[in-house]
Protein backbone atom coordinates (compact mmCIF):
# COMPACT_ATOMS: atom_id res chain seq x y z
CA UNK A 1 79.10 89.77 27.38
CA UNK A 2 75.18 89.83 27.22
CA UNK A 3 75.24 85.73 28.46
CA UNK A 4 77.44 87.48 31.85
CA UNK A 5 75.19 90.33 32.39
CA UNK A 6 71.65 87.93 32.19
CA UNK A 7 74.00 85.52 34.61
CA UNK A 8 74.59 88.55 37.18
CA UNK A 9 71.13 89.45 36.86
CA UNK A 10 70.02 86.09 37.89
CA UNK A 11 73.04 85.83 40.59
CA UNK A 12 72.32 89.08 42.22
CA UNK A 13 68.64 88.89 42.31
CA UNK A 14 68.40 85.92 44.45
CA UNK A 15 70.09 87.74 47.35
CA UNK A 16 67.90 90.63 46.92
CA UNK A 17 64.64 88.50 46.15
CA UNK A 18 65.40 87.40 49.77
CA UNK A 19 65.64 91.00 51.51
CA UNK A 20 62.30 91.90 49.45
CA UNK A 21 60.70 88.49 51.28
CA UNK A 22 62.14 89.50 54.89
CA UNK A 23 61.00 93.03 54.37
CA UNK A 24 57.49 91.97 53.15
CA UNK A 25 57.32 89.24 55.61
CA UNK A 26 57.64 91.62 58.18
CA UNK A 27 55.54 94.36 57.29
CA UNK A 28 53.27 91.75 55.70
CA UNK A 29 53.07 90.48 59.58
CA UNK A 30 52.23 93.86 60.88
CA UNK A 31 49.20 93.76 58.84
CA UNK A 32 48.36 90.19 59.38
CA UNK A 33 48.33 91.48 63.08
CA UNK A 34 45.27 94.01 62.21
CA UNK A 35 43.63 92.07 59.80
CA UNK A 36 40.21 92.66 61.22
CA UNK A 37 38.62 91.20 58.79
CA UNK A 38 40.31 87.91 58.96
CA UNK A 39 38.94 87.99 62.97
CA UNK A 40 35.26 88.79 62.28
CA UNK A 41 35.59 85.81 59.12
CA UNK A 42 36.68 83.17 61.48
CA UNK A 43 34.13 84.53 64.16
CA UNK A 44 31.50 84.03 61.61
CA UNK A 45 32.19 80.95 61.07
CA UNK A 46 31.98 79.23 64.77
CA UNK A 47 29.36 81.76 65.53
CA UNK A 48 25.97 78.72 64.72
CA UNK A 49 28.01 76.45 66.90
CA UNK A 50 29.10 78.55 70.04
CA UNK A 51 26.69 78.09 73.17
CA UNK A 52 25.73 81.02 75.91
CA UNK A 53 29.62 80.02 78.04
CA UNK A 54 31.58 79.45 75.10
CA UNK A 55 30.01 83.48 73.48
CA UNK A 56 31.89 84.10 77.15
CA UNK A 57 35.04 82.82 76.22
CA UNK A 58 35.02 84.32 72.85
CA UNK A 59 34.67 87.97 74.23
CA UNK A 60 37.66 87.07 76.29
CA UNK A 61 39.47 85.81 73.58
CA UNK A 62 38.63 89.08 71.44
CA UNK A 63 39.56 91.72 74.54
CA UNK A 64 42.97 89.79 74.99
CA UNK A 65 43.53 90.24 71.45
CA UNK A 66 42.87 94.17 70.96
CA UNK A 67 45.15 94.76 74.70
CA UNK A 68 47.88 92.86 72.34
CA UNK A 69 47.11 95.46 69.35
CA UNK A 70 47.39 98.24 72.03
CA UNK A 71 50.46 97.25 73.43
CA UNK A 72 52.29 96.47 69.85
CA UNK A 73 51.19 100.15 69.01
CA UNK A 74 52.39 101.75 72.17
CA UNK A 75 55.46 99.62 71.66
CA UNK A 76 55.96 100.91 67.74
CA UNK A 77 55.28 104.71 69.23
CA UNK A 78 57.83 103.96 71.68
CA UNK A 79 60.50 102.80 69.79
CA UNK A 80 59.75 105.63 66.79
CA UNK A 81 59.76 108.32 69.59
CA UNK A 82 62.83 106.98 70.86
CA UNK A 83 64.68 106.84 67.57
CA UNK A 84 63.57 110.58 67.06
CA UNK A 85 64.83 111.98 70.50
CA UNK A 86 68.30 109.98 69.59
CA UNK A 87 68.34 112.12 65.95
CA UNK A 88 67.51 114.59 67.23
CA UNK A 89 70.57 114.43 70.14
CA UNK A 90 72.48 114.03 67.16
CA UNK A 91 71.29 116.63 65.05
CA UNK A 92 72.49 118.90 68.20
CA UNK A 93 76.06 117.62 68.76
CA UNK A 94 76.97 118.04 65.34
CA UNK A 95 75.28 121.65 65.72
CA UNK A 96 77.66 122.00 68.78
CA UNK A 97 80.46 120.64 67.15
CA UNK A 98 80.00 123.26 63.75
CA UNK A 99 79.44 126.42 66.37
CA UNK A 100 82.53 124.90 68.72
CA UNK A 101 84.60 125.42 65.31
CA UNK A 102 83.46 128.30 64.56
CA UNK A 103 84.36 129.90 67.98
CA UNK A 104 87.68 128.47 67.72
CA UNK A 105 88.17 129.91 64.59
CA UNK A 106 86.91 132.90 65.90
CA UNK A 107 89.50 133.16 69.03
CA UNK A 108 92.19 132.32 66.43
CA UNK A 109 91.60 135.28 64.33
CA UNK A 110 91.59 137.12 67.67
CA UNK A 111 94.47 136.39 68.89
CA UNK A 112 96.39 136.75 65.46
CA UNK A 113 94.52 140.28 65.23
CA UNK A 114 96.21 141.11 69.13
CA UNK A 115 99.32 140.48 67.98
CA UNK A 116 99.06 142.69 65.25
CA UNK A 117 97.96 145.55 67.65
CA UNK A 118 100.71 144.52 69.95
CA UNK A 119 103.27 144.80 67.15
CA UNK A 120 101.78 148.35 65.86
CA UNK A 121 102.26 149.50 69.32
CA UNK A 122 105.61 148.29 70.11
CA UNK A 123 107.20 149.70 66.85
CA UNK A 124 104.84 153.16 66.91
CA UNK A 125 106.71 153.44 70.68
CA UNK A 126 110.36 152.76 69.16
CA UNK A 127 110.03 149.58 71.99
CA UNK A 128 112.11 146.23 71.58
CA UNK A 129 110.63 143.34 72.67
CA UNK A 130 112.08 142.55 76.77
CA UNK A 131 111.63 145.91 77.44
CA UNK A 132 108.88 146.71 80.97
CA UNK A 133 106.78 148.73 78.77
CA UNK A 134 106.45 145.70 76.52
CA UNK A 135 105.55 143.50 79.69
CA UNK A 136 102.84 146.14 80.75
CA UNK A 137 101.06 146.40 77.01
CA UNK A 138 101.05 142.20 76.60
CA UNK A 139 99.76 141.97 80.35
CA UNK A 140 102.13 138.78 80.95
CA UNK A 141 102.67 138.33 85.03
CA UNK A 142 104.69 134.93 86.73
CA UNK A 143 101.58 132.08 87.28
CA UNK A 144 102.12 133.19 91.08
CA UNK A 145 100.42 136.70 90.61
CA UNK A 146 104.13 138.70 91.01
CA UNK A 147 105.52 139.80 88.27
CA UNK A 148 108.31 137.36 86.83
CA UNK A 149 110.05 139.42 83.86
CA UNK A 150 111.04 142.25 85.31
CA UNK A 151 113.81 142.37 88.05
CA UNK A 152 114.27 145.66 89.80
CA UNK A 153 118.10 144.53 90.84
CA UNK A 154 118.96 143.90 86.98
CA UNK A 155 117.33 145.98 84.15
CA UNK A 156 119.06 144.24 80.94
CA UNK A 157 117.77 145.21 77.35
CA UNK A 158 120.21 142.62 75.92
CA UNK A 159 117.75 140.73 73.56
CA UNK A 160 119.90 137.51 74.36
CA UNK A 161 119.43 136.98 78.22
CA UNK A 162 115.97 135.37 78.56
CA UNK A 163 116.51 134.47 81.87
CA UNK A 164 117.02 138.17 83.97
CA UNK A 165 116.86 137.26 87.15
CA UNK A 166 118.57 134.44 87.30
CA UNK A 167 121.50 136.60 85.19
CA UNK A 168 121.26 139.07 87.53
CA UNK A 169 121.98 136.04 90.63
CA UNK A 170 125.02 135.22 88.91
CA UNK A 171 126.13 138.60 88.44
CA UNK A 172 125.90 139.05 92.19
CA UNK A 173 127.46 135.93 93.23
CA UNK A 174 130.49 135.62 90.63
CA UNK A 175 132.80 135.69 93.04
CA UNK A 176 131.05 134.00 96.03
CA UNK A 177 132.53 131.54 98.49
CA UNK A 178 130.18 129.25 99.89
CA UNK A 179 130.36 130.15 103.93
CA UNK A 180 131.38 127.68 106.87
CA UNK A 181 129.32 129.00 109.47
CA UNK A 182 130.86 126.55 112.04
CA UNK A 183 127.88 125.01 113.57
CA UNK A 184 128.39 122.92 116.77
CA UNK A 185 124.86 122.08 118.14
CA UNK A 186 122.91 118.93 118.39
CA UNK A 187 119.25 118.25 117.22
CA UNK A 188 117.91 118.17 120.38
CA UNK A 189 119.62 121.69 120.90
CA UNK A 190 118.00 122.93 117.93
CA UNK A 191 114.77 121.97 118.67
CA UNK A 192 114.86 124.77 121.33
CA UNK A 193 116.49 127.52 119.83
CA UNK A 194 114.08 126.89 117.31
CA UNK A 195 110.90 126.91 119.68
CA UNK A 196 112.43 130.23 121.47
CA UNK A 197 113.50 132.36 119.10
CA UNK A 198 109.80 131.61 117.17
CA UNK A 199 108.69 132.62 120.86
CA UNK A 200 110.92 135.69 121.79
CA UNK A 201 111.18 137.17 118.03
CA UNK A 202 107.92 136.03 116.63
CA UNK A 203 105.78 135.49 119.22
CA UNK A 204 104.84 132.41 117.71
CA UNK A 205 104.19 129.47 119.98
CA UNK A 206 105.05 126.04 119.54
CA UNK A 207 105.13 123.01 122.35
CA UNK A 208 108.27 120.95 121.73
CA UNK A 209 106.61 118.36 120.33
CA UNK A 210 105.80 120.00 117.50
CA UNK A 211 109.24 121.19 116.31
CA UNK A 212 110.44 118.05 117.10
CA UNK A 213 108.20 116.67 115.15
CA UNK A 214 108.54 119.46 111.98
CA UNK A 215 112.70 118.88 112.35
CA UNK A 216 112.00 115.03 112.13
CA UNK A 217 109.79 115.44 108.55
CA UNK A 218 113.05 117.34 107.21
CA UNK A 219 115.21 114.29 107.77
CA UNK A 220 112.85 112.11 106.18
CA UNK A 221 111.67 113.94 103.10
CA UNK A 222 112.40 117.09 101.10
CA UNK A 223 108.23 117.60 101.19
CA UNK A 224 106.55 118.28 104.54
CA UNK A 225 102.86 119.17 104.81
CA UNK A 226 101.26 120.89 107.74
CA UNK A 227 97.63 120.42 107.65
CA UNK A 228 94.66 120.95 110.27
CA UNK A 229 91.73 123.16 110.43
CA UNK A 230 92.20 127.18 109.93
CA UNK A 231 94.21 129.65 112.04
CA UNK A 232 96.63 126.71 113.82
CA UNK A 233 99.70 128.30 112.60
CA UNK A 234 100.69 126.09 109.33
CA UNK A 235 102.04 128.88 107.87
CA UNK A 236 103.58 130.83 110.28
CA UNK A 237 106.07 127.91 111.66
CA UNK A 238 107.48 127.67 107.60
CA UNK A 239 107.44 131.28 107.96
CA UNK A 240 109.04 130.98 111.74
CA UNK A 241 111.80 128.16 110.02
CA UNK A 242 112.70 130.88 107.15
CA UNK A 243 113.57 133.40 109.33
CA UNK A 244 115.33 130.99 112.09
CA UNK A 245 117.64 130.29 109.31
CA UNK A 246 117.98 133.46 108.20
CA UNK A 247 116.73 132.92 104.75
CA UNK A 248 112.83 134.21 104.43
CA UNK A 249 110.73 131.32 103.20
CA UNK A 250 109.87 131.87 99.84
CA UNK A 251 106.08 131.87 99.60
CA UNK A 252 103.90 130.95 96.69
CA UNK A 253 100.36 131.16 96.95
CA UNK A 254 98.90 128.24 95.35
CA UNK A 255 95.53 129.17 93.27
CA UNK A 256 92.69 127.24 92.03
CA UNK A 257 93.84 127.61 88.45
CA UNK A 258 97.34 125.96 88.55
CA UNK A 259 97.29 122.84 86.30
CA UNK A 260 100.64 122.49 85.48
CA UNK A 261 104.45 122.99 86.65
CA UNK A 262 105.06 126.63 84.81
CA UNK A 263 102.76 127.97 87.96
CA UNK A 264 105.85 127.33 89.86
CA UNK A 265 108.90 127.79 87.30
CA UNK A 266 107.22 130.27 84.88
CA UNK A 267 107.66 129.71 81.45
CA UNK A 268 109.12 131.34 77.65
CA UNK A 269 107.07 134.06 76.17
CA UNK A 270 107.73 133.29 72.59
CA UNK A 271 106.70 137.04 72.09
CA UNK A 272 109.28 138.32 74.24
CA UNK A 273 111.85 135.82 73.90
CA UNK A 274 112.30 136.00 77.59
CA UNK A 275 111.53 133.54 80.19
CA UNK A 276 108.84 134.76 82.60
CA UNK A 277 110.80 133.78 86.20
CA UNK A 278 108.70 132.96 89.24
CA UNK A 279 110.36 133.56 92.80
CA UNK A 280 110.30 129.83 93.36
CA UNK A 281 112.63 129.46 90.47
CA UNK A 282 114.49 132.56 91.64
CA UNK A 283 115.20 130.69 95.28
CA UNK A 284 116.44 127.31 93.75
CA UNK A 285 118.84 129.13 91.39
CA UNK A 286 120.19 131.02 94.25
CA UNK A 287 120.17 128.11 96.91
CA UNK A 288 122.77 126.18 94.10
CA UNK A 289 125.38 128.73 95.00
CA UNK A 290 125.15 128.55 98.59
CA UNK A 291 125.22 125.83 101.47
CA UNK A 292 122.67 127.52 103.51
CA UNK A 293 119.32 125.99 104.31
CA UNK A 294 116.55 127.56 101.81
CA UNK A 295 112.53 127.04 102.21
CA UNK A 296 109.52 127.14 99.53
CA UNK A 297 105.96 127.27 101.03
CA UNK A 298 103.29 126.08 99.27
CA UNK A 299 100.50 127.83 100.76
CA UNK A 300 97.41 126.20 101.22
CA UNK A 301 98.63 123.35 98.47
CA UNK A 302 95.57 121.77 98.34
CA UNK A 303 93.37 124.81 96.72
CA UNK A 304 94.37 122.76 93.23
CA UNK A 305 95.37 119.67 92.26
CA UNK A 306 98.75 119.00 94.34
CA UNK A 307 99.72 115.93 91.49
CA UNK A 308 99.11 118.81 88.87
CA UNK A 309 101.30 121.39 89.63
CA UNK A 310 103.88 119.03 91.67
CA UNK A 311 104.10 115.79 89.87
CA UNK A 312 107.35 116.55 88.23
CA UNK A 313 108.76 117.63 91.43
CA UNK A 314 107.60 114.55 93.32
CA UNK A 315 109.36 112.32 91.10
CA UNK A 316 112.59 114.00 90.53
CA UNK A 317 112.95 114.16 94.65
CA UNK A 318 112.40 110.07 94.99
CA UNK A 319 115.45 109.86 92.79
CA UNK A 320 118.53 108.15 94.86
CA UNK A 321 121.47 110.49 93.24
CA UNK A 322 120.97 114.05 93.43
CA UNK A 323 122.46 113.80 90.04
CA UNK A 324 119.48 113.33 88.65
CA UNK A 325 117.70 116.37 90.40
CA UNK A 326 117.25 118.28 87.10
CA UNK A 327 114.08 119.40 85.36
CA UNK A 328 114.25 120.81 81.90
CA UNK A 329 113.04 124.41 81.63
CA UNK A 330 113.58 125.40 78.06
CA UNK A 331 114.41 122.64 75.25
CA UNK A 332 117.95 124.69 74.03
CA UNK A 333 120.63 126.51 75.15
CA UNK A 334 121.59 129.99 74.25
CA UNK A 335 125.17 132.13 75.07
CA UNK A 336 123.98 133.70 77.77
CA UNK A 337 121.91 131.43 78.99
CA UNK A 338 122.31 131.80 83.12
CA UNK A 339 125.77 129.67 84.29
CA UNK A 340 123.81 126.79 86.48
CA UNK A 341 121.69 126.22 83.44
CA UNK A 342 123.18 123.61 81.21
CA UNK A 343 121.31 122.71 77.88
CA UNK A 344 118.49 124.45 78.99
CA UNK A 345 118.45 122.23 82.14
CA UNK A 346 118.51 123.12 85.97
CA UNK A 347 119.90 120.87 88.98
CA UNK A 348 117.33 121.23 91.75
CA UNK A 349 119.38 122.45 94.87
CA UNK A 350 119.36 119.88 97.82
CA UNK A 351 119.58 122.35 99.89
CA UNK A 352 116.07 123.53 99.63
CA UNK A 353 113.15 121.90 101.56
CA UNK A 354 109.33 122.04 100.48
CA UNK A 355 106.52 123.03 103.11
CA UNK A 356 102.81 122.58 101.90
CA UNK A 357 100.03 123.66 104.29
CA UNK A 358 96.86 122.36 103.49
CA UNK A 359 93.35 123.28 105.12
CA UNK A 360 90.86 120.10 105.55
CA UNK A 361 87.71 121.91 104.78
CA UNK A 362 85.21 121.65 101.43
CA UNK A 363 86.87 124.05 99.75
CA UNK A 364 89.96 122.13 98.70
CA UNK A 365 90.66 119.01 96.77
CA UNK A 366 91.46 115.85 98.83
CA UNK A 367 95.32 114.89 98.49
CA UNK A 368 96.10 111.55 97.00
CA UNK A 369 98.13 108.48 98.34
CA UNK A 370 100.50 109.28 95.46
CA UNK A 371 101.12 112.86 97.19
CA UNK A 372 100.55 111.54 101.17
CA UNK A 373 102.83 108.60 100.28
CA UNK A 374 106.14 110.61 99.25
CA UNK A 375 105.57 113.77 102.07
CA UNK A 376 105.88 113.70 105.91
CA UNK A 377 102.46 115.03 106.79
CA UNK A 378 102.04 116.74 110.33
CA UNK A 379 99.27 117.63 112.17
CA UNK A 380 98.58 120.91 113.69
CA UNK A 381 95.36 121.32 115.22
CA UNK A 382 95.76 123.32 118.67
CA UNK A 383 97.46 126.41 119.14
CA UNK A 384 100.67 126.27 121.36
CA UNK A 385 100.58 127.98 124.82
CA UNK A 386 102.46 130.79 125.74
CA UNK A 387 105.49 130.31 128.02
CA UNK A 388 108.33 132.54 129.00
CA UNK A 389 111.06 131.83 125.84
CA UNK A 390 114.68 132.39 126.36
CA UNK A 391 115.83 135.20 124.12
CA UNK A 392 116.96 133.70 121.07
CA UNK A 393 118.74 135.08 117.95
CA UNK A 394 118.31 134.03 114.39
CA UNK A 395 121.41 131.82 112.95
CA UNK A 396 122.94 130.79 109.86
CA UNK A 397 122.77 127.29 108.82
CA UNK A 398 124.75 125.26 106.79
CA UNK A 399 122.74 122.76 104.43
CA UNK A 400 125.34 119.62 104.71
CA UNK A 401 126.00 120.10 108.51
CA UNK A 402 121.91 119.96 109.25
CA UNK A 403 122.12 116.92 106.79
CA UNK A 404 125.12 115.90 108.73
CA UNK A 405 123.35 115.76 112.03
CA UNK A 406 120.37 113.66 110.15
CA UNK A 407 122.22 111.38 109.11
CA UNK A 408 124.57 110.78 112.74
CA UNK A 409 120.56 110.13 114.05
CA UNK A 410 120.38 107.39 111.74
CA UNK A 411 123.16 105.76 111.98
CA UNK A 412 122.67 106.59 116.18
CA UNK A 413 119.16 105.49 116.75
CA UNK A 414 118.04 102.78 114.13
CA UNK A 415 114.99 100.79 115.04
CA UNK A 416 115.59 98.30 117.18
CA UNK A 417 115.05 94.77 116.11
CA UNK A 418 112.51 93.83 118.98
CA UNK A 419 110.63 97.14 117.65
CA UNK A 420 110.90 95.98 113.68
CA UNK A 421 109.51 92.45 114.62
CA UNK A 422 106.04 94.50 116.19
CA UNK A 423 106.09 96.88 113.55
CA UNK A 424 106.28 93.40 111.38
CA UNK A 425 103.53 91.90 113.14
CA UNK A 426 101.51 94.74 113.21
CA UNK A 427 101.65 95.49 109.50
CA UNK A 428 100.27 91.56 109.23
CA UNK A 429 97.69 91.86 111.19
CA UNK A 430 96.49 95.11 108.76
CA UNK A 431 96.62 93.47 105.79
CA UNK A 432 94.52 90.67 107.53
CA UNK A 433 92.19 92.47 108.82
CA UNK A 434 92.09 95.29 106.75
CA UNK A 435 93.69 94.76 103.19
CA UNK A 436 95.73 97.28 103.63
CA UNK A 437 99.77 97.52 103.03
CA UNK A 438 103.24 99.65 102.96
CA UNK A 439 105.83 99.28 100.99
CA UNK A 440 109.72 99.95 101.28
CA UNK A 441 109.38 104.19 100.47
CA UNK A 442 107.10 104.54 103.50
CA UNK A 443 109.29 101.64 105.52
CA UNK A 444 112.43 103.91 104.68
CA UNK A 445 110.76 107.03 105.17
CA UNK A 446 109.83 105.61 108.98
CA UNK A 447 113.32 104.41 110.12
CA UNK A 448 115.00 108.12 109.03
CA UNK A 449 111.91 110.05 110.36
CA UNK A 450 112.17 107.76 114.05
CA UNK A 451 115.77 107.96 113.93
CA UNK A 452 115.80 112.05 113.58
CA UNK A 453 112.75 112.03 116.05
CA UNK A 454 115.26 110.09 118.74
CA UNK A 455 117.58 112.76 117.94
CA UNK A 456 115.48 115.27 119.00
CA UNK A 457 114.82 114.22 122.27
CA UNK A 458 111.88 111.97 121.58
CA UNK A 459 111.36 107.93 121.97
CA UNK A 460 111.18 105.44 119.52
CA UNK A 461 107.98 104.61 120.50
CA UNK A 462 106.21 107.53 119.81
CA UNK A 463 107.97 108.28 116.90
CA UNK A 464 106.42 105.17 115.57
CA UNK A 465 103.26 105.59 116.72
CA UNK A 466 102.87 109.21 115.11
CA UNK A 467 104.34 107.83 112.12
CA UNK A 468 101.86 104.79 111.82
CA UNK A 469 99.18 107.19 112.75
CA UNK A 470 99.56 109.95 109.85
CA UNK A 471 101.08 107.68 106.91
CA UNK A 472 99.59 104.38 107.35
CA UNK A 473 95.94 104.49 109.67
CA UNK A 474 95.27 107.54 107.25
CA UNK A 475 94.96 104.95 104.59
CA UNK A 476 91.61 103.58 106.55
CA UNK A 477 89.57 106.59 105.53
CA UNK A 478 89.17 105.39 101.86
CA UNK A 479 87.59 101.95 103.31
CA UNK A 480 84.22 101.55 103.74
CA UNK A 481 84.00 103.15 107.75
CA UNK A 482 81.37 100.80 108.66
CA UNK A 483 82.53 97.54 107.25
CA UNK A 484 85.80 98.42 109.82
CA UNK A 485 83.96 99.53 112.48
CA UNK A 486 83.78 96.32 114.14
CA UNK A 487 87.32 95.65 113.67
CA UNK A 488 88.65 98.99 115.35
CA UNK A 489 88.77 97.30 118.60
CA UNK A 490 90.08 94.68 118.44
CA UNK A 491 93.00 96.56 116.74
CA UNK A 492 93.20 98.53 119.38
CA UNK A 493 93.41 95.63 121.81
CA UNK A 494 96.24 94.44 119.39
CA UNK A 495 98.09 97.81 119.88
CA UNK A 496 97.80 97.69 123.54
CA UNK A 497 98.97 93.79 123.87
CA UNK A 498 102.06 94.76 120.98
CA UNK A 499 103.02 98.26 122.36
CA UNK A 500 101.71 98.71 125.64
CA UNK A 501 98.28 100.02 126.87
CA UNK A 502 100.16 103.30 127.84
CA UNK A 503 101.68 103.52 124.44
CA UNK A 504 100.65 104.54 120.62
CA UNK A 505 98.25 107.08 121.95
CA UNK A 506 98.08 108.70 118.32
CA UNK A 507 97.35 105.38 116.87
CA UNK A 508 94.65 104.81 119.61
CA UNK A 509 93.02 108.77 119.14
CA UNK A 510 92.55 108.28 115.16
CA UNK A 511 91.01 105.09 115.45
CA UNK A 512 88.76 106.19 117.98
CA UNK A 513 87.90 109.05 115.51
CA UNK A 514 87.64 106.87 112.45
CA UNK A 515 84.77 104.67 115.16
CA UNK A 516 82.78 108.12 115.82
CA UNK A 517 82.10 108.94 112.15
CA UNK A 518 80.42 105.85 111.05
């Protein structure tokens, strides 16, 4: 055993004989640097056989050599001073880090301590939890700002119905037929008793245009956004629509803090055991007994993230099959659970349209292609003029005839082929030019939203052309403005040579904008 451990001795000390050499060598170097006396030794020696030019060069020689000292010091300093600022950013993230835990732990012991006042209070009242007084103590309200677990049309202390108001919807319609309402008018018909009862009964405005337009983005998506600058009327034609169909649009106020889909279906107090409903969820539970036409507005949508709060949504309303409308709100079923909920899962009605309004100003978040690409956006920038209105009543609606008269328009008026082939040659020339591209949603989402706009009393043409204005030239704002700016006109002279100069106005206006901002 001693022969092994003088062996490892040996071994190991040749590696570390080697780390000793490159950590003298260097520091050894360092002072072979600023060995002065090695400087003024050699200097003494040449000194008998320098002449008066070559003493020149030698104070030269000696001045380059201490500004090469100087700068290896400042260079040590820097790096040491560098090295100290970086410990000492260190030193204060794991300081950060400790008092970060500590808070936490902190807030825990908080909120355990809250529920133990919570619980003293509820059992010194003689309270069960899902009682209002409960609510009122805890401070729990719906993510819209009303308050979702109370229901003045149901007061129900059973501790096993989480879901109140939508057991007291199926109390109320537990014997309801779903109503024929015998509709017999057109689109185009609609589009004015739409415009004059807004007009008679509202006092609300509209050129025909625009509802032909708004009816158009119902046929071609479930999501429609009205967006322009403040005090156009976004809000009052989804409130106008509502109250056309005799159903009040059901209006939820977006607010910067919504981050995730419970702002619009609520969610389970695990304190309660009751599931805090918001009106939206209220409105699609009640639309799936009915075949009337229901509305949610989504005021001012763009005050948070839209692909926050509405992501979910988004995706289950691309789906083909209607089927496969459901989003899960709780991950079990109980008893009483409300009837439309199966295993804790609800169908989304398709009888219920979306309206965003969104504001373009610096106090909301832009809305991405992911949002713009699935919606029918609409523009609504001027106020409507006032004109006499024929008195018109409010009417009911059924859901599948509206749907019915959709889908006549697109079997009616599907794009022609000479107007595909431009449409074709058009989208070439973007993707030439400007690297830009649709794909088969938007394509799809044209022909039903031209079709319907036919319907209505409009031409192809311009159905197109608002269409290629607001879904596709929209897409030109995230290029770089003035690396297109000398390719606007000759687009434009494309558009006039394709369409016709007197044609695709929109198209024609936005690019002309797009030109003035660069």
């Amino acid at each position: 055993m001693d022969t092994y451990i003088r062996f490892l001795f040996e071994f190991m000390s040749v590696f570390f004989k080697g780390v000793g050499t490159i950590v003298g060598g260097f520091f050894n170097g360092i002072l072979q640097i600023f060995s002065i006396k090695d400087y003024l030794s050699i200097i003494e020696f040449y000194r008998k056989d320098f002449n008066g030019g070559e003493w020149a060069l030698v104070v030269v020689a000696v001045l380059v050599m201490i500004v090469l000292m100087v700068l290896i010091v400042l260079l040590i300093l820097f790096f040491i001073k560098k090295y100290l600022k970086f410990r000492k950013t260190l030193v204060e993230q794991e300081s950060m880090l400790q008092e970060i835990a500590t808070l936490n732990n902190e807030v825990a012991s908080l909120v355990q301590e809250k529920e133990k006042i919570l619980a003293m209070k509820v059992s010194q009242l003689g309270l069960k939890p899902g009682d209002e007084a409960v609510e009122n103590i805890e401070g729990d309200t719906s993510s819209s700002g009303e308050e979702a677990s109370s229901d003045s049309e149901v007061v129900d202390d059973d501790p096993n119905v989480r879901f109140s108001k939508l057991h007291s919807i199926d109390v109320q319609f537990k014997d309801y037929k779903v109503q024929q309402y015998g509709n017999t008018f057109t689109l185009e018909e609609l589009v004015e008793l739409f415009r004059n009862f807004a007009a008679s009964k509202l006092r609300l405005y509209y050129t025909t245009n625009m509802i032909r337009l708004f009816i158009s983005g119902l046929s071609a998506t479930k999501l429609v956004i009205l967006q322009g600058i403040s005090g156009t009327g976004k809000t009052s034609l989804a409130y106008a629509w509502g109250k056309f169909i005799k159903n009040d649009a059901i209006i939820a106020s977006v607010q910067p803090s919504w981050r995730d889909r419970t702002e619009l279906f609520g969610y389970f107090n695990e304190f309660t055991k009751k599931f805090n409903e918001t009106d939206v969820l209220k409105g699609m539970y009640l639309a799936g007994y009915t075949d009337d036409v229901y509305v949610t507005v989504l005021d001012e949508m763009n005050i948070a993230r839209v692909e926050y709060y509405f992501a979910e949504m988004l995706s289950i309303l691309e789906m083909p099959s209607r089927d496969e409308w459901i989003i899960e709100l709780v991950p079990s079923s109980w008893d009483n659970d409300p009837v439309k909920l199966k295993a804790g899962k609800l169908q989304i009605p398709g009888n219920m349209w979306y309206i965003g309004t969104i504001n373009n100003d610096d106090s909301t978040f832009a809305v991405t292609d992911k949002v713009y690409d699935r919606a029918m956006p609409i523009d609504i920038n001027d106020k409507g003029q006032v004109f006499e209105p024929i008195d018109t009543d409010a009417m009911n609606i059924n859901s599948s005839y509206l749907e019915g008269l959709f889908a006549e328009a697109k079997s009616k008026y599907p794009l022609t082929e000479e107007m595909e082939k431009k449409i074709s040659d058009m989208d070439d020339y973007v993707i030439k030019h400007f690297r830009i591209a649709f794909g088969n949603r938007i394509v799809k989402q044209m022909k039903d939203f031209v079709a319907t706009y036919v319907g209505c009393g409009g031409t192809e043409v311009d159905g197109v052309d608002y269409y290629i204005a607001r879904k596709i030239l929209r897409k030109f704002e995230q290029l770089n403005l003035a690396y297109i700016r000398d390719e606007i006109d000759p687009f434009i002279e494309f558009l006039d040579k394709s369409f016709g100069k007197e044609n695709f106005n929109e198209c024609k206006e936005y690019l002309l904008r797009l030109k003035k901002m660069v």
